[in-house]
Protein backbone atom coordinates (compact mmCIF):
# COMPACT_ATOMS: atom_id res chain seq x y z
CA UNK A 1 129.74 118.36 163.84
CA UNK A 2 133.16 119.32 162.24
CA UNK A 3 133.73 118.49 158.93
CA UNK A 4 137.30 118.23 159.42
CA UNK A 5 136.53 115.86 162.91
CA UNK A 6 134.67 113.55 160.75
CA UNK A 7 137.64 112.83 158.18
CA UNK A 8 140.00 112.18 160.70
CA UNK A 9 137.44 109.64 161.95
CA UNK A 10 137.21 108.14 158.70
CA UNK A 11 141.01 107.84 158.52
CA UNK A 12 141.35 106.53 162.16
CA UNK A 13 138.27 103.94 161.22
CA UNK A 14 140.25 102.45 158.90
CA UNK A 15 142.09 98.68 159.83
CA UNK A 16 145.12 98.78 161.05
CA UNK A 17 146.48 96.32 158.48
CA UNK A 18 145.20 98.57 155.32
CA UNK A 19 146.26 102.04 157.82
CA UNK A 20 150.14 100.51 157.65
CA UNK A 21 150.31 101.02 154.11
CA UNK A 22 149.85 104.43 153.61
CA UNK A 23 152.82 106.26 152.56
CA UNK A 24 153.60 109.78 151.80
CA UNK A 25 149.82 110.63 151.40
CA UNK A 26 148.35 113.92 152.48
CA UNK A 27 144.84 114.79 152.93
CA UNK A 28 143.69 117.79 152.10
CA UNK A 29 140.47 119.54 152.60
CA UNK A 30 139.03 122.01 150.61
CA UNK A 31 135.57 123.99 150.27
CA UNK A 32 134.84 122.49 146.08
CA UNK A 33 136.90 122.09 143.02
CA UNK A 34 135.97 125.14 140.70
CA UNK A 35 136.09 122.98 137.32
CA UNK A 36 133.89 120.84 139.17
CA UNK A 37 131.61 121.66 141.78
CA UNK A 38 130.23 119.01 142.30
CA UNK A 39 133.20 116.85 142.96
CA UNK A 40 133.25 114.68 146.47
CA UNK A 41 136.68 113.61 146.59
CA UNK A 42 140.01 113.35 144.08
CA UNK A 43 142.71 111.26 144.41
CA UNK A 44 145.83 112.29 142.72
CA UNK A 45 149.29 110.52 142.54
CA UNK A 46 150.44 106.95 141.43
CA UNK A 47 148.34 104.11 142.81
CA UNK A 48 150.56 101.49 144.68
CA UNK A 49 150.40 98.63 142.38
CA UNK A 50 151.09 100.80 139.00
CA UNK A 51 154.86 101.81 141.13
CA UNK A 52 157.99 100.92 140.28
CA UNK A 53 161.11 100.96 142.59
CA UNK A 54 163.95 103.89 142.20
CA UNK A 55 160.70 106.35 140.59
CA UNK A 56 160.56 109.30 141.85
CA UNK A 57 157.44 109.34 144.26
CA UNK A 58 156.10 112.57 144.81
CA UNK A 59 153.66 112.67 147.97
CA UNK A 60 150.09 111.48 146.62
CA UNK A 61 147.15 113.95 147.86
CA UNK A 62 143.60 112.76 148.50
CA UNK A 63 141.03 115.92 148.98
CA UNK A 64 137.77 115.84 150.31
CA UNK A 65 135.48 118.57 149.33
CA UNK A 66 133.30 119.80 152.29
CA UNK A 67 130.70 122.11 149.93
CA UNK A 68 128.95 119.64 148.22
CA UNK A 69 129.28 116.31 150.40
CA UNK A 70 127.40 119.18 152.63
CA UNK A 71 124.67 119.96 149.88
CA UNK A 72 123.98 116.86 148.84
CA UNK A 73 123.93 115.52 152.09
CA UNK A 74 122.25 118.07 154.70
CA UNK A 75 121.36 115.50 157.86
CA UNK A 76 124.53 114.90 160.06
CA UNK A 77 124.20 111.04 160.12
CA UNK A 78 124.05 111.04 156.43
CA UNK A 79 127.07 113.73 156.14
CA UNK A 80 128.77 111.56 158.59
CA UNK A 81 128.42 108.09 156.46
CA UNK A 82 129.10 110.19 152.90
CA UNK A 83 132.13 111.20 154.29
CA UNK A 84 133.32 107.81 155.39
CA UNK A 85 132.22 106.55 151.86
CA UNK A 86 134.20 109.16 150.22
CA UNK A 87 137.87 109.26 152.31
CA UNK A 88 137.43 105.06 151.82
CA UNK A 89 136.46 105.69 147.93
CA UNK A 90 140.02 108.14 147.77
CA UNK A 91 141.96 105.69 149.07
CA UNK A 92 141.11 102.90 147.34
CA UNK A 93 142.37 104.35 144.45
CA UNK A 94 145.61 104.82 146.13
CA UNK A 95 145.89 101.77 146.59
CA UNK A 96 144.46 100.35 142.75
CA UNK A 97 141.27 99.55 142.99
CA UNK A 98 139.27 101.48 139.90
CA UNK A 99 135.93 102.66 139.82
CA UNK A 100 133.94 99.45 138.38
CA UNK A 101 135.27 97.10 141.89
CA UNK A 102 134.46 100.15 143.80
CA UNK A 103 131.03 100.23 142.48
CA UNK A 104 130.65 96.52 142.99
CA UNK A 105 131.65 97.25 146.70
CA UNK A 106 129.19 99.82 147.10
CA UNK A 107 131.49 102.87 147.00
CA UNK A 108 130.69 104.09 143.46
């Protein structure tokens, strides 16, 4: 399995309707975050709803860091559903949703 094959699953799993919405978003994938090693995903940039028009947007960036979803998660069906979890967990916060509804959604 390629780790990179199973993001771009993720991202073409996701509906059509949510899919439209994505702007000027790259995803990036890197091995870990140094500061944090332990770190599945980040999501950096302006979520949609906290926007105003005529801002400046730069491009948001969601990475996905293959080192530890890998540790922590060592069987290929399990790597395979942590990654899903973690590209959907990313961009959800693109699009405003914080950490306590994501937890109530089961992707805490």
């Amino acid at each position: 399995m390629a780790f990179e094959d199973e993001v771009r699953r993720a991202l073409d799993e996701i509906p059509p309707e949510l899919a439209k919405g994505l702007r000027n978003v790259a995803i990036l994938i890197e091995d870990e975050r140094p500061d944090s090693p332990g770190l599945l995903g980040l999501y950096h940039g302006v979520p949609l709803p906290e926007r105003r028009s005529g801002d400046p947007i730069q491009p948001d960036v969601i990475t996905i860091y293959r080192e530890p979803l890998e540790r922590l998660y060592p069987e290929p069906d399990e790597l395979r559903a942590q990654i899903r979890v973690t590209v959907l967990h990313e961009l959800a916060h693109y699009f405003g949703i914080g950490e306590e509804r994501l937890g109530e959604l089961g992707y805490g």
